[in-house]
N, C-alpha and C. Protein backbone atom coordinates (compact mmCIF):
# COMPACT_ATOMS: atom_id res chain seq x y z
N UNK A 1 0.83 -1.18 0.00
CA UNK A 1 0.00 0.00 0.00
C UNK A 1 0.88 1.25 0.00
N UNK A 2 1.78 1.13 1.30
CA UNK A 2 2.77 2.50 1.10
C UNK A 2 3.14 3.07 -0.48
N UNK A 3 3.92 1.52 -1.10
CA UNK A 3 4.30 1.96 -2.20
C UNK A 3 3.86 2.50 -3.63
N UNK A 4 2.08 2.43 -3.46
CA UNK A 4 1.01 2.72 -4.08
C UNK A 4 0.04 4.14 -3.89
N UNK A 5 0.40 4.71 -2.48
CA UNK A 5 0.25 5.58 -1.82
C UNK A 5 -0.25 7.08 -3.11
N UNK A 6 0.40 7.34 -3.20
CA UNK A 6 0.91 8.50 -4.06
C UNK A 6 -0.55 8.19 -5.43
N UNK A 7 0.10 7.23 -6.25
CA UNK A 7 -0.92 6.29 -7.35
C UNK A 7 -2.59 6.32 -6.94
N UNK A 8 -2.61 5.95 -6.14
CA UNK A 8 -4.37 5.65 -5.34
C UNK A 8 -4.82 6.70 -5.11
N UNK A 9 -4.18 7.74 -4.39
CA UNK A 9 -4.91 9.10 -4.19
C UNK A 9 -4.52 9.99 -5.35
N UNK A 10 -3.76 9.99 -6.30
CA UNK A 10 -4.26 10.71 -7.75
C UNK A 10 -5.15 10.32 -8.56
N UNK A 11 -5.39 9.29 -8.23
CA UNK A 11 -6.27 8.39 -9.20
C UNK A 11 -7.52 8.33 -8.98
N UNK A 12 -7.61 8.20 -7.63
CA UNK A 12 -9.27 8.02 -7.08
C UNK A 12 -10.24 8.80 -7.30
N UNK A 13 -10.38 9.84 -7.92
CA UNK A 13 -11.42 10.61 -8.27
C UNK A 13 -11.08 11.99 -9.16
N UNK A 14 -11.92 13.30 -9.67
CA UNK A 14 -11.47 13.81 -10.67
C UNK A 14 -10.46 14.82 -9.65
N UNK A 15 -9.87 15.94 -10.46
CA UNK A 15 -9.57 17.02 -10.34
C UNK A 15 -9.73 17.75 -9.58
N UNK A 16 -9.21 17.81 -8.28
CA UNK A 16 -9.31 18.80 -6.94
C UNK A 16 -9.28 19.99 -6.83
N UNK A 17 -10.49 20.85 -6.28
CA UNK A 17 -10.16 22.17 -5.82
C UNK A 17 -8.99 22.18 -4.55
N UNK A 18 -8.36 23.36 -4.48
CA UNK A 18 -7.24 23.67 -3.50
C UNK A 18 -7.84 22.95 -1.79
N UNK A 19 -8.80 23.46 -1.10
CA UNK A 19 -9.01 22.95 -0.17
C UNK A 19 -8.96 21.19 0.18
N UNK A 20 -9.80 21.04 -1.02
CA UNK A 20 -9.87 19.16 -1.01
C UNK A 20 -8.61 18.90 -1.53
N UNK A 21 -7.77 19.39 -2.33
CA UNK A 21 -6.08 18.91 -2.37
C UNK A 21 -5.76 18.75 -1.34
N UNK A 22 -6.05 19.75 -0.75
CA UNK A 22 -4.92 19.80 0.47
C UNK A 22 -5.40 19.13 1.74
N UNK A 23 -6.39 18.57 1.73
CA UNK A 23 -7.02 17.90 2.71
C UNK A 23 -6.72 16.40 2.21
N UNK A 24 -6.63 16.13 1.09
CA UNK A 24 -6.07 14.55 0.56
C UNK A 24 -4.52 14.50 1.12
N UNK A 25 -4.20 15.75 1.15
CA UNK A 25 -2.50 15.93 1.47
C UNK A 25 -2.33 15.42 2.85
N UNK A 26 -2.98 16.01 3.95
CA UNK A 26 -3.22 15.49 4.91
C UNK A 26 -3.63 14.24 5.30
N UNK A 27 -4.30 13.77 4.81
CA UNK A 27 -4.95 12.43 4.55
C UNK A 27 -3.37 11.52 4.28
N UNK A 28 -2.91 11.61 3.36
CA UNK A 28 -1.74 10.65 2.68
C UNK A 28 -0.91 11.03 3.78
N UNK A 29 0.01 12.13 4.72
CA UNK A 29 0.38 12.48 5.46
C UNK A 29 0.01 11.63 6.74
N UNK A 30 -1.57 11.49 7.09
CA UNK A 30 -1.36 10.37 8.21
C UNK A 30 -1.55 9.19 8.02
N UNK A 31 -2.16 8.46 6.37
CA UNK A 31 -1.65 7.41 6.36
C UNK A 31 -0.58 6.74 6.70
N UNK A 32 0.38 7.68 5.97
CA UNK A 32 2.03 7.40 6.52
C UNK A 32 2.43 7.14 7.73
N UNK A 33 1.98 8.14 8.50
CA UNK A 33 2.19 7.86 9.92
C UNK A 33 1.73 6.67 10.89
N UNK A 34 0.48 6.52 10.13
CA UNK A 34 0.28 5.25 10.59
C UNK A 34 0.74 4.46 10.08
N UNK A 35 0.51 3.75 9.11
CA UNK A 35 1.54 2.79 8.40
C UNK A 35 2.97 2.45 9.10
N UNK A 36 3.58 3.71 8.93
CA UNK A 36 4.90 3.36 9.91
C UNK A 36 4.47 2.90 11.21
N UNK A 37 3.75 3.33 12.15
CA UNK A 37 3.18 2.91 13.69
C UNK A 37 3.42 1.51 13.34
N UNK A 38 2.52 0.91 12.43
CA UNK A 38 2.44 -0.57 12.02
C UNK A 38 3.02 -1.16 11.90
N UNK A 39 4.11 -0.92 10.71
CA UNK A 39 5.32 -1.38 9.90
C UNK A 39 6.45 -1.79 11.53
N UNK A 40 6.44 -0.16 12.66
CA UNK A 40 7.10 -0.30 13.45
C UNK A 40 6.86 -1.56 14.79
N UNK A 41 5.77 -1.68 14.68
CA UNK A 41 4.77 -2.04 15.61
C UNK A 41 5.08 -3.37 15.28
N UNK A 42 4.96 -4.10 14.21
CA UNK A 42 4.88 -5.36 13.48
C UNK A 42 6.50 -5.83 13.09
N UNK A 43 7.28 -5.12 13.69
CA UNK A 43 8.59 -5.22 13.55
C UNK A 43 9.25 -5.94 14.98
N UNK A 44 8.63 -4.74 15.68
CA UNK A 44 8.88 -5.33 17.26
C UNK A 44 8.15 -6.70 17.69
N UNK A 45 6.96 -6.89 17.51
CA UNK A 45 6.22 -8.23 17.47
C UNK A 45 7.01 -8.98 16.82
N UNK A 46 7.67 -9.30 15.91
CA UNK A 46 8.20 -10.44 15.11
C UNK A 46 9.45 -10.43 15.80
N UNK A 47 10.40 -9.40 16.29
CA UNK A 47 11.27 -9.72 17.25
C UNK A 47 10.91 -10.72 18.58
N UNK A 48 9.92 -10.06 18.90
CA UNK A 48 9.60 -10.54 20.28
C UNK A 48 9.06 -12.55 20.15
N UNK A 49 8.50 -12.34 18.75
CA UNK A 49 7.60 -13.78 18.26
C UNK A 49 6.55 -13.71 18.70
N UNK A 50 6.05 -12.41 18.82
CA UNK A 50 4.52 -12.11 19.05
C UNK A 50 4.18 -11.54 17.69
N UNK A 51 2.42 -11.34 18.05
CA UNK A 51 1.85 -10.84 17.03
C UNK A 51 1.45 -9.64 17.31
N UNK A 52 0.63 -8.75 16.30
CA UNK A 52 -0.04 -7.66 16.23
C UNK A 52 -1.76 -7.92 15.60
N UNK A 53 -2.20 -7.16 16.61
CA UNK A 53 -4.08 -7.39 16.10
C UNK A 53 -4.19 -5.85 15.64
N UNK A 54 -4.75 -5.81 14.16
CA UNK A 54 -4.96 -4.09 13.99
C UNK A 54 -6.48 -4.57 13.48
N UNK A 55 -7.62 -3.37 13.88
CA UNK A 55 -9.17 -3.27 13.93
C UNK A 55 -9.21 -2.16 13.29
């Protein structure tokens, strides 16, 4: 998904006014952040030989 990131939200619908740009901007901005939480999250679990439950 990360690496699709960018692709999916140009794609997903037409031509943005400035406000809704910039609110998709934000949007992709905390995907990221979460994603990493995850990526980080699911890193430490596999160290440990535990798992991760995401809802």
């Amino acid at each position: 998904m990360r690496a699709n990131l960018e692709l999916i939200a140009a794609t997903t619908r037409r031509p943005r006014e400035l406000p809704e740009h910039l609110s998709r901007i934000r949007l992709r901005l905390r995907l990221r952040l979460r994603l990493g939480n995850i990526e980080a999250t699911a890193l430490r679990a596999q160290e440990l030989g535990a798992g991760v439950l995401i809802w």
